[in-house]
Protein backbone atom coordinates (compact mmCIF):
# COMPACT_ATOMS: atom_id res chain seq x y z
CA UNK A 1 60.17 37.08 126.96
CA UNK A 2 57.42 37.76 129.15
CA UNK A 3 55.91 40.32 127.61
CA UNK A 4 55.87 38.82 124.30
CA UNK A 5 52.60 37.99 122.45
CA UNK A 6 51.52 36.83 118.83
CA UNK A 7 48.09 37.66 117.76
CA UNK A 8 45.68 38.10 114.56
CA UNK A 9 45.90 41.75 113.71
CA UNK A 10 43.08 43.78 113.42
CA UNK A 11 42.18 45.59 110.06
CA UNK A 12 42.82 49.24 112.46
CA UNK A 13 46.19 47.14 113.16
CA UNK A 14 47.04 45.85 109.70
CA UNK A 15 46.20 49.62 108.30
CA UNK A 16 48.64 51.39 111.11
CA UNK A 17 51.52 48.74 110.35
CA UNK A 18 50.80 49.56 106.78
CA UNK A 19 50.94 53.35 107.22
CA UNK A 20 54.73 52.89 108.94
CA UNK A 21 56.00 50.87 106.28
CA UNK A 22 55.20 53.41 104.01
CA UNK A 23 56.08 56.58 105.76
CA UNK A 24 59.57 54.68 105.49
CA UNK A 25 59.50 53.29 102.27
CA UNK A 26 62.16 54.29 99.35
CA UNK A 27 58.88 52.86 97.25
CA UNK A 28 55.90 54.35 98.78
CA UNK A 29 53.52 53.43 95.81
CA UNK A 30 54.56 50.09 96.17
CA UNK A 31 54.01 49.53 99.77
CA UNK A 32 50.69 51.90 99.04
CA UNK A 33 49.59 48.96 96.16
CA UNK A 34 50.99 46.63 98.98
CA UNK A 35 48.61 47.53 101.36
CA UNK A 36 45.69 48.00 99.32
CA UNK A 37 46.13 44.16 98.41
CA UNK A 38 46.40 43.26 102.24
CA UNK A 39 43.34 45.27 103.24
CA UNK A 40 41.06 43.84 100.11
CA UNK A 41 42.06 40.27 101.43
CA UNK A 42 41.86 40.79 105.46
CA UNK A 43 38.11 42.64 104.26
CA UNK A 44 37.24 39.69 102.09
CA UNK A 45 38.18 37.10 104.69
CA UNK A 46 40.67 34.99 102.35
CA UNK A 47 43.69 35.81 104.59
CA UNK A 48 44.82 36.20 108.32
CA UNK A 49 48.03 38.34 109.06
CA UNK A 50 49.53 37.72 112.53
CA UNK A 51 52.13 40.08 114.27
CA UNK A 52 54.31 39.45 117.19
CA UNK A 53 54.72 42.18 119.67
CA UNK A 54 57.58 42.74 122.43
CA UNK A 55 55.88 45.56 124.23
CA UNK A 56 54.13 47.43 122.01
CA UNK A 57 56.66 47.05 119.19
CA UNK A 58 55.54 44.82 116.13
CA UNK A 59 58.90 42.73 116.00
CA UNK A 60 57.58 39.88 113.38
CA UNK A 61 55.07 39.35 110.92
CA UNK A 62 53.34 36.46 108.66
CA UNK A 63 50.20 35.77 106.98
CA UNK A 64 48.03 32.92 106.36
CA UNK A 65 46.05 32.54 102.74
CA UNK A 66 42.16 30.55 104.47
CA UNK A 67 40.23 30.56 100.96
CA UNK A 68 40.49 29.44 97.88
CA UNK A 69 39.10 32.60 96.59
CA UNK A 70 41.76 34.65 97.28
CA UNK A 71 42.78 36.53 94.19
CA UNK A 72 46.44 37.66 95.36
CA UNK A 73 48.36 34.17 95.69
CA UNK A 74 49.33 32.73 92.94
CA UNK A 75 48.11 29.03 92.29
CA UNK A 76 45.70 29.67 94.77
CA UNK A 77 43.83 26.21 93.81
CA UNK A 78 47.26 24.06 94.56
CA UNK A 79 47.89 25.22 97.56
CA UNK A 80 44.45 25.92 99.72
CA UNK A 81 41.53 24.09 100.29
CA UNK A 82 38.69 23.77 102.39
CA UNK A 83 40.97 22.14 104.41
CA UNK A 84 44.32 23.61 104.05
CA UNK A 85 46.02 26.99 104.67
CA UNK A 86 48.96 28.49 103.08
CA UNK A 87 51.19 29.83 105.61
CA UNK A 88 53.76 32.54 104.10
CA UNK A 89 55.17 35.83 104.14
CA UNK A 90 57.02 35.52 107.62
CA UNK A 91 58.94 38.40 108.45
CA UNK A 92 61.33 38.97 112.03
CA UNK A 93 62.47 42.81 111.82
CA UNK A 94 65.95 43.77 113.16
């Protein structure tokens, strides 16, 4: 797997991965609230999303909550601290 890499997206990345899943979407005003959510907290700096690419194909996905002032995850103050991530929402597409 040479030419496979895993790196921070990019809000231009995390909006074009965002865009896909909901030109394919049977719910595309739930992937639409989806990404709206995703964009607020990669803007605001309370969460990292990663992808892995073989090639240029996004082949896996997760997400890491960095701040306790993240308003998306729920029991934000158990599980992230100054110290401590929240590592979640991995995904590996077929």
């Amino acid at each position: 797997m040479d030419n496979f890499i895993t790196k921070t997206a990019s809000i231009d990345e995390l909006e074009k991965i965002f865009d896909q899943k909901i030109a394919l979407s049977d719910e595309p005003e739930v992937t639409q609230a989806q990404k709206q959510r995703r964009m607020t907290d990669a803007r605001n700096g309370t969460k990292l999303y990663f992808f892995g690419y073989l090639g240029n194909e996004v082949i896996c996905e997760a997400n890491a909550t960095i701040s306790p002032l993240d308003v998306h995850t729920q029991n934000i103050h158990k599980v992230v601290s100054e110290n401590t991530a929240y590592l979640s929402a991995f995904l590996t597409r077929e």
